[in-house]
C-alpha atoms as a PDB file:
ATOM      1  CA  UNK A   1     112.201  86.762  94.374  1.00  0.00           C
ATOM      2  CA  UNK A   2     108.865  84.879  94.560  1.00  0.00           C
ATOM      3  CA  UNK A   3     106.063  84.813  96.684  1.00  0.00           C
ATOM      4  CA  UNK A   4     107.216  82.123  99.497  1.00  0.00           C
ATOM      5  CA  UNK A   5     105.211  79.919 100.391  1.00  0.00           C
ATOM      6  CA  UNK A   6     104.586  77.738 104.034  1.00  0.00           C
ATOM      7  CA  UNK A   7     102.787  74.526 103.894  1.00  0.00           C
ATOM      8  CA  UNK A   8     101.658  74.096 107.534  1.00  0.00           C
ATOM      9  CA  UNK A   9      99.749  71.451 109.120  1.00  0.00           C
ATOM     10  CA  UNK A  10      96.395  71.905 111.062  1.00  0.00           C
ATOM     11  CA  UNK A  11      96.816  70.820 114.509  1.00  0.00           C
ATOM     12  CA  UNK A  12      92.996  71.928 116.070  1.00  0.00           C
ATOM     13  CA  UNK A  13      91.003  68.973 116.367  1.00  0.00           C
ATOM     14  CA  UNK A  14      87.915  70.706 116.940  1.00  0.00           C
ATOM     15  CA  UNK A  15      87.919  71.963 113.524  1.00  0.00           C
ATOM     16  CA  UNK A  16      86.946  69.797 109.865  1.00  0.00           C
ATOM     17  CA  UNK A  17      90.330  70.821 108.527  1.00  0.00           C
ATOM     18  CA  UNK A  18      92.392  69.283 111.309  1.00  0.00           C
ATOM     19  CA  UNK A  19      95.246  67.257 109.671  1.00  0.00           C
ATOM     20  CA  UNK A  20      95.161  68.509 106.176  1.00  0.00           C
ATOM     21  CA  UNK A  21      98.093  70.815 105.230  1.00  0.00           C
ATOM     22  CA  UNK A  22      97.690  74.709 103.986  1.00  0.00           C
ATOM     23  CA  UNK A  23      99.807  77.168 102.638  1.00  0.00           C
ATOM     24  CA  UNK A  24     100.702  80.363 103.677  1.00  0.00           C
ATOM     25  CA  UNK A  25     102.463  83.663 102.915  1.00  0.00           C
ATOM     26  CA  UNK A  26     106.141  83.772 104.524  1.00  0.00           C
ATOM     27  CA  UNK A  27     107.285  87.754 104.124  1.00  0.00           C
ATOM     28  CA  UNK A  28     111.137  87.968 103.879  1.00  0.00           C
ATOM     29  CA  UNK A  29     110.890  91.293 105.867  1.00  0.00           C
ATOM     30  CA  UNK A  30     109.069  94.341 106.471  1.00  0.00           C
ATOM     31  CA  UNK A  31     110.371  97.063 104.830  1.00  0.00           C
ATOM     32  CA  UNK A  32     109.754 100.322 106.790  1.00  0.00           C
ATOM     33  CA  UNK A  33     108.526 103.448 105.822  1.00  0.00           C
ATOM     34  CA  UNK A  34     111.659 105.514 105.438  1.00  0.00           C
ATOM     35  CA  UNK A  35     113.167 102.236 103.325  1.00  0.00           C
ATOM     36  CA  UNK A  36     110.215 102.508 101.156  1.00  0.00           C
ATOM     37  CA  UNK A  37     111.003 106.332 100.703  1.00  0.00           C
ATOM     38  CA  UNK A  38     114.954 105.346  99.665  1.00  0.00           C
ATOM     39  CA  UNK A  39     113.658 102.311  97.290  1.00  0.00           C
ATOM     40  CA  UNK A  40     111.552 105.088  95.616  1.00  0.00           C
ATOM     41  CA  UNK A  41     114.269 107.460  95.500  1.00  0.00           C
ATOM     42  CA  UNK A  42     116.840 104.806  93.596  1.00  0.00           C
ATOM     43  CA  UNK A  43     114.001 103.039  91.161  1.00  0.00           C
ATOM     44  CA  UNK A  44     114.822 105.785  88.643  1.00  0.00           C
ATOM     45  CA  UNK A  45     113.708 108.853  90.056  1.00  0.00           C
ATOM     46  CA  UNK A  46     114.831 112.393  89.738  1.00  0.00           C
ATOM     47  CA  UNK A  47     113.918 112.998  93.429  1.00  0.00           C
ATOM     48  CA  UNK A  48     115.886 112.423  96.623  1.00  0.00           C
ATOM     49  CA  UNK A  49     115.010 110.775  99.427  1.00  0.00           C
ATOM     50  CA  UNK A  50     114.394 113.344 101.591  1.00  0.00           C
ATOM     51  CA  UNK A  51     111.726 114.635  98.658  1.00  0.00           C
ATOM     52  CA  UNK A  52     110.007 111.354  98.446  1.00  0.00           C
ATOM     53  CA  UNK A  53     109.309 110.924 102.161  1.00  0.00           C
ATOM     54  CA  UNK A  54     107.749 114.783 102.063  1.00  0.00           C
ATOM     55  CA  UNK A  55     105.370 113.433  99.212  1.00  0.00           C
ATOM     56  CA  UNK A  56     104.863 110.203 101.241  1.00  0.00           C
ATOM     57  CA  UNK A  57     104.230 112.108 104.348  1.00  0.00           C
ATOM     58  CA  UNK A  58     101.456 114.614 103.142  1.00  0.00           C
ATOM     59  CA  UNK A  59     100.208 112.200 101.238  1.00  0.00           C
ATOM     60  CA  UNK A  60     100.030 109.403 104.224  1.00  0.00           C
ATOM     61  CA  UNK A  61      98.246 113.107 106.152  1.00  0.00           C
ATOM     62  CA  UNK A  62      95.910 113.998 103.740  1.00  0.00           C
ATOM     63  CA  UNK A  63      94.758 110.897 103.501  1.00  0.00           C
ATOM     64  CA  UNK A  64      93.699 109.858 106.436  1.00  0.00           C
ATOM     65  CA  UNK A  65      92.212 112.953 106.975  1.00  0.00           C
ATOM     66  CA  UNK A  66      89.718 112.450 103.927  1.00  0.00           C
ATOM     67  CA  UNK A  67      89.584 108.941 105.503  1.00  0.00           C
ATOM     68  CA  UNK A  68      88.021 110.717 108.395  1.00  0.00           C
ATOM     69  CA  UNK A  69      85.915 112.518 106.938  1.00  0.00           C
ATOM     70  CA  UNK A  70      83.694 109.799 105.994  1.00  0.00           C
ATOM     71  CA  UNK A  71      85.811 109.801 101.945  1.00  0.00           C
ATOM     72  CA  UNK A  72      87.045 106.438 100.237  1.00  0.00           C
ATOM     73  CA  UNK A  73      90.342 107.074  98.754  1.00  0.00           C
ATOM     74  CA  UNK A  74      91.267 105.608  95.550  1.00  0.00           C
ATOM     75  CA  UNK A  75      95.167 105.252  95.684  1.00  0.00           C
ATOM     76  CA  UNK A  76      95.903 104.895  91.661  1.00  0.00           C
ATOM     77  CA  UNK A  77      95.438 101.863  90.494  1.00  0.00           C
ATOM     78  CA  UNK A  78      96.367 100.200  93.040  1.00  0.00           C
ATOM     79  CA  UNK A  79      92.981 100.076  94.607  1.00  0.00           C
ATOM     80  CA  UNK A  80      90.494 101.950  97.163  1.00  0.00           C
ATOM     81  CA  UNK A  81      91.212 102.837 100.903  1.00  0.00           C
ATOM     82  CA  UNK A  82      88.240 102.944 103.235  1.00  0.00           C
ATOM     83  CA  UNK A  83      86.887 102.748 106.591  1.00  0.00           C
ATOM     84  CA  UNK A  84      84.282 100.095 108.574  1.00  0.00           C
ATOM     85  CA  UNK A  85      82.761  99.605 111.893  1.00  0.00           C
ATOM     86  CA  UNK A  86      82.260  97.236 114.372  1.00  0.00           C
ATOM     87  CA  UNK A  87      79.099  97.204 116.094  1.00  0.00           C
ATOM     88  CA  UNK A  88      76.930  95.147 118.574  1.00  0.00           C
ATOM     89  CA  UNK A  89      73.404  95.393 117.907  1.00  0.00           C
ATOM     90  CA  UNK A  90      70.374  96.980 119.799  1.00  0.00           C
ATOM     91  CA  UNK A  91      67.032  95.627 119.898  1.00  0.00           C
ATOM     92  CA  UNK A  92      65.402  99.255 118.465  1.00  0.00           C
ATOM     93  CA  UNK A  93      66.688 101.636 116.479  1.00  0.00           C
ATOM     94  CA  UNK A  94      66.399 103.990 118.813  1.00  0.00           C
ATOM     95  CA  UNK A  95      68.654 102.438 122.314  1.00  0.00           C
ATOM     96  CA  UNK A  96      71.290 102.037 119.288  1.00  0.00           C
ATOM     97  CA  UNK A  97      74.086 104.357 120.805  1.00  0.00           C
ATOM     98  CA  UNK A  98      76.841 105.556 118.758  1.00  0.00           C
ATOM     99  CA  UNK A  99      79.349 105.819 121.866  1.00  0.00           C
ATOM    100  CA  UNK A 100      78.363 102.278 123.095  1.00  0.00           C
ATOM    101  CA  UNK A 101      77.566 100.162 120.231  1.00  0.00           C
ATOM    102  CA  UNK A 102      80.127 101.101 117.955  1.00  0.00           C
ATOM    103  CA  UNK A 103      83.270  98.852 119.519  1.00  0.00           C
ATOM    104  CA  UNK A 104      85.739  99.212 116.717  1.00  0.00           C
ATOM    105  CA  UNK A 105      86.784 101.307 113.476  1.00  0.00           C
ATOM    106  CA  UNK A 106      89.136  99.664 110.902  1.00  0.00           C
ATOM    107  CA  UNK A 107      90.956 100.581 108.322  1.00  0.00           C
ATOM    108  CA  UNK A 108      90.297  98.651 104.869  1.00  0.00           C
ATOM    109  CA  UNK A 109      91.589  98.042 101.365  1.00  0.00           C
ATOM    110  CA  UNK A 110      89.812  97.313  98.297  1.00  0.00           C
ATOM    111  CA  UNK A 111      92.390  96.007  95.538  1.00  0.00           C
ATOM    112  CA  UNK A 112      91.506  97.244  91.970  1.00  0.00           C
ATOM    113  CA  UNK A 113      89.712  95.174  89.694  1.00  0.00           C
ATOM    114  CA  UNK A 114      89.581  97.334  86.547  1.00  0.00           C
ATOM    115  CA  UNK A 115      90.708  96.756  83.528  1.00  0.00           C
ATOM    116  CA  UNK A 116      94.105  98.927  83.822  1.00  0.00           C
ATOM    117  CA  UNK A 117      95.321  96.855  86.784  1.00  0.00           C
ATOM    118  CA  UNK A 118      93.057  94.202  87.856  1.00  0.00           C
ATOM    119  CA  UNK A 119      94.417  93.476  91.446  1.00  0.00           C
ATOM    120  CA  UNK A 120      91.803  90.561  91.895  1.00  0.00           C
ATOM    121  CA  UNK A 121      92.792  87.280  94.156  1.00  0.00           C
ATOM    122  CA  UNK A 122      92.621  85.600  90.452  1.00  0.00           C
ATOM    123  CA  UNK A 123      94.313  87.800  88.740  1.00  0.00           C
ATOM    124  CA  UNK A 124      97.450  88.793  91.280  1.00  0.00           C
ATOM    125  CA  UNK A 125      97.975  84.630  91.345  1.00  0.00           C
ATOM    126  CA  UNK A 126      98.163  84.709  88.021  1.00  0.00           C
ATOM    127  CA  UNK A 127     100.869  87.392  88.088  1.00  0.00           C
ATOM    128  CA  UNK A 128     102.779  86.004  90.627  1.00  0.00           C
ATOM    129  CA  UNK A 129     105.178  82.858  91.187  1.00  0.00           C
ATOM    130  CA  UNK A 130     105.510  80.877  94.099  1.00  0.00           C
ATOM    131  CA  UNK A 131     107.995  78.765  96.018  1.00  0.00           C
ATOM    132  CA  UNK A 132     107.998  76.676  98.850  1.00  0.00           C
ATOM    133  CA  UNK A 133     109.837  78.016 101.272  1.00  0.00           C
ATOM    134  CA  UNK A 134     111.137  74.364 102.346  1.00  0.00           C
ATOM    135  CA  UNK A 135     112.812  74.285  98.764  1.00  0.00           C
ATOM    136  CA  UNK A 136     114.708  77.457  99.634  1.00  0.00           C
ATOM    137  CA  UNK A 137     115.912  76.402 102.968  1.00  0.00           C
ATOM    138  CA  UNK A 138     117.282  73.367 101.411  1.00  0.00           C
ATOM    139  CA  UNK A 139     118.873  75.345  98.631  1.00  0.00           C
ATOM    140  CA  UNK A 140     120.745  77.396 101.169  1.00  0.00           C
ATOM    141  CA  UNK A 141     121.612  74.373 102.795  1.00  0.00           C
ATOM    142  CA  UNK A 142     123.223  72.966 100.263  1.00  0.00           C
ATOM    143  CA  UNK A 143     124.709  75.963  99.212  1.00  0.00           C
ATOM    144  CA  UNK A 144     126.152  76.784 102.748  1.00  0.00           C
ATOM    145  CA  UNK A 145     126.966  73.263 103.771  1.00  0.00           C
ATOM    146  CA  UNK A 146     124.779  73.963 107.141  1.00  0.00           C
ATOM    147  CA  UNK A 147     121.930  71.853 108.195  1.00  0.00           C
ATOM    148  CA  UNK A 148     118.292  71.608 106.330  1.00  0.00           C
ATOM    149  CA  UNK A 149     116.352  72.827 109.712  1.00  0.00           C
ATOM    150  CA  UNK A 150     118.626  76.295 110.192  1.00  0.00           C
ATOM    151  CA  UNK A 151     117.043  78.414 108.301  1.00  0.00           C
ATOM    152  CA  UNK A 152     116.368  81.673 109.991  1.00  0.00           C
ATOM    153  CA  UNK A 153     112.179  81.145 109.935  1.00  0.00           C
ATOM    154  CA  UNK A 154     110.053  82.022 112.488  1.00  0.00           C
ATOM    155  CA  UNK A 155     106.871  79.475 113.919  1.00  0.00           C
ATOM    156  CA  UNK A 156     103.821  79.455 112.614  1.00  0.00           C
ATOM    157  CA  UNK A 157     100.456  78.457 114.896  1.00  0.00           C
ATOM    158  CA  UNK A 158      98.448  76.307 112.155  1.00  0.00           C
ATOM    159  CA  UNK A 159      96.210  75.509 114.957  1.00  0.00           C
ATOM    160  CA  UNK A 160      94.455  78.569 115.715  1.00  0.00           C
ATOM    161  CA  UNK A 161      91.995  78.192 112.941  1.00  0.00           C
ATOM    162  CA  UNK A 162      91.491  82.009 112.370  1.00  0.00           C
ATOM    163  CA  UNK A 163      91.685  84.455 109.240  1.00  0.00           C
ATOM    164  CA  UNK A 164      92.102  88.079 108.907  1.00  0.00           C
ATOM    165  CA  UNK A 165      90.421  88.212 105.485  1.00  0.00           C
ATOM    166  CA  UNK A 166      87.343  90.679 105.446  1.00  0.00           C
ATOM    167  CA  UNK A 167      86.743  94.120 103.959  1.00  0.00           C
ATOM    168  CA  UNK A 168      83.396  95.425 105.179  1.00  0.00           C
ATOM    169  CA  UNK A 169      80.059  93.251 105.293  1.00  0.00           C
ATOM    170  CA  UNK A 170      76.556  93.356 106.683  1.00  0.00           C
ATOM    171  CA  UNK A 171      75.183  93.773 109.700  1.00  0.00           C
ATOM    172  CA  UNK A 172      77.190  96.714 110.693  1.00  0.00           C
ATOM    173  CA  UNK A 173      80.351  94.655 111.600  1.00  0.00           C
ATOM    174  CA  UNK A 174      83.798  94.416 109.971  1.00  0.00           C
ATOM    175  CA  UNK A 175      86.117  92.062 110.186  1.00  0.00           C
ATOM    176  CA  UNK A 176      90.277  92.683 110.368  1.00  0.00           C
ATOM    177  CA  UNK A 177      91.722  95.651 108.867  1.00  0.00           C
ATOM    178  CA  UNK A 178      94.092  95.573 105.811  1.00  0.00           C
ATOM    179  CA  UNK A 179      91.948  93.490 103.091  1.00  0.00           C
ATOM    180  CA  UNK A 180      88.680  94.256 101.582  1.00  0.00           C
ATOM    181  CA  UNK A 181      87.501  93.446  97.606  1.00  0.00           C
ATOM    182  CA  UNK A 182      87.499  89.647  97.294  1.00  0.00           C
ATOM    183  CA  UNK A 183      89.772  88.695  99.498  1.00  0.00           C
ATOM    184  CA  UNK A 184      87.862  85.308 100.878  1.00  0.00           C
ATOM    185  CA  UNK A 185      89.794  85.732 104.328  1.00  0.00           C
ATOM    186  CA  UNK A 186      91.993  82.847 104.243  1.00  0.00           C
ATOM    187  CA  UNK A 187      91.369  78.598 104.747  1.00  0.00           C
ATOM    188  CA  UNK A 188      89.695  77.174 106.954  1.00  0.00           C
ATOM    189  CA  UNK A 189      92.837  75.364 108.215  1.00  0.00           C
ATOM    190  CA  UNK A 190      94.068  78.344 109.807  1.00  0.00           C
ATOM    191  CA  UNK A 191      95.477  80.110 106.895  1.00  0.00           C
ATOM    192  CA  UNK A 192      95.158  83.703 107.837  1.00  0.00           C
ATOM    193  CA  UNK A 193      95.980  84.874 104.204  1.00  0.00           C
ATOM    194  CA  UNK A 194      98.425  87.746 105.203  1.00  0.00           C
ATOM    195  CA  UNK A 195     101.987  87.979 105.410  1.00  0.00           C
ATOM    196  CA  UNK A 196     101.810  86.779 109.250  1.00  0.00           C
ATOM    197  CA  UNK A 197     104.551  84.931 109.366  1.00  0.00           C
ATOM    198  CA  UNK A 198     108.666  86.508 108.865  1.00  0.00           C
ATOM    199  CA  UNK A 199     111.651  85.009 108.250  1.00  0.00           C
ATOM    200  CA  UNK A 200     113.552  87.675 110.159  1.00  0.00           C
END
């Protein structure tokens, strides 16, 4: 299956993108945790199920816990796990309080970019293929004999102009959780960049 792909149109007018059209990610599901564990168990492994969640479970611990210990974690070659702050500022160092100033701590990822498995914007287009996920409505369509518009989709908000696209940066803030590397946070016509939107 390919990466599907929503092209949505921006509806804010207060923005420069308003009325050009965007793509975005469209996730078939979300595959939980314990459904991750039985995938791993059946994509020829000698372990059971029950053994892979144990694995998945320390490991899931032990990492956070070197998370919180102020540790990056380099998850194979996949890429790096780490954590970032979100701070207001003080006027002196010293009325800059930990307790107060510090509003947020997120959880980031930093995709590889070596040469084993470069997991680069650039390079993980170039790995995958895409498909509008209009074409694959229709498909079904015709397939089922049902009508173009009942496909299963949920709504999308083109409008709201935001993007969840930021690993850490300067200044002491962070943006959203879940990206970091290159990841340029998403266009400026309200593509967000994630899988934010779920056909389920």
């Amino acid at each position: 299956m390919p990466v599907l792909v929503k092209v949505t149109q921006n509806n804010n007018e207060k923005t420069a993108a308003f009325g050009k059209w965007y793509g975005r990610v469209v996730s078939t599901k979300t595959m939980t945790y314990q459904e991750l564990c039985k995938h791993m168990s059946e994509h020829n492994s000698v372990y059971g199920e029950d053994v892979c969640l144990g694995v998945a479970n320390k490991l899931q611990n032990c990492m956070l816990e070197q998370l919180l210990e102020g540790k990056k974690v380099q998850f194979g070659e996949l890429g790096t796990f780490y954590l970032s702050v979100k701070s207001t500022g003080s006027q002196k160092e010293s009325d800059f309080s930990l307790g107060t100033n510090i509003q947020g701590l997120y959880l980031c990822f930093a995709p590889s970019r070596t040469d084993v498995n470069n997991l680069s914007s650039k390079m993980l287009k170039k790995k995958a293929a895409f498909m509008n996920i209009k074409d694959l409505i229709e498909s079904k369509a015709k397939t089922s004999g049902t009508p173009e518009n009942g496909g299963s989709e949920s709504n999308t908000n083109p409008s709201n102009g935001t993007n969840s696209g930021s690993g850490s940066n300067t200044g002491g803030n962070s943006g959203t959780s879940g990206t970091g590397g290159d990841t340029p946070g998403g266009n400026p016509g309200g593509d967000s960049g994630d899988d934010d939107d779920n056909m389920n």
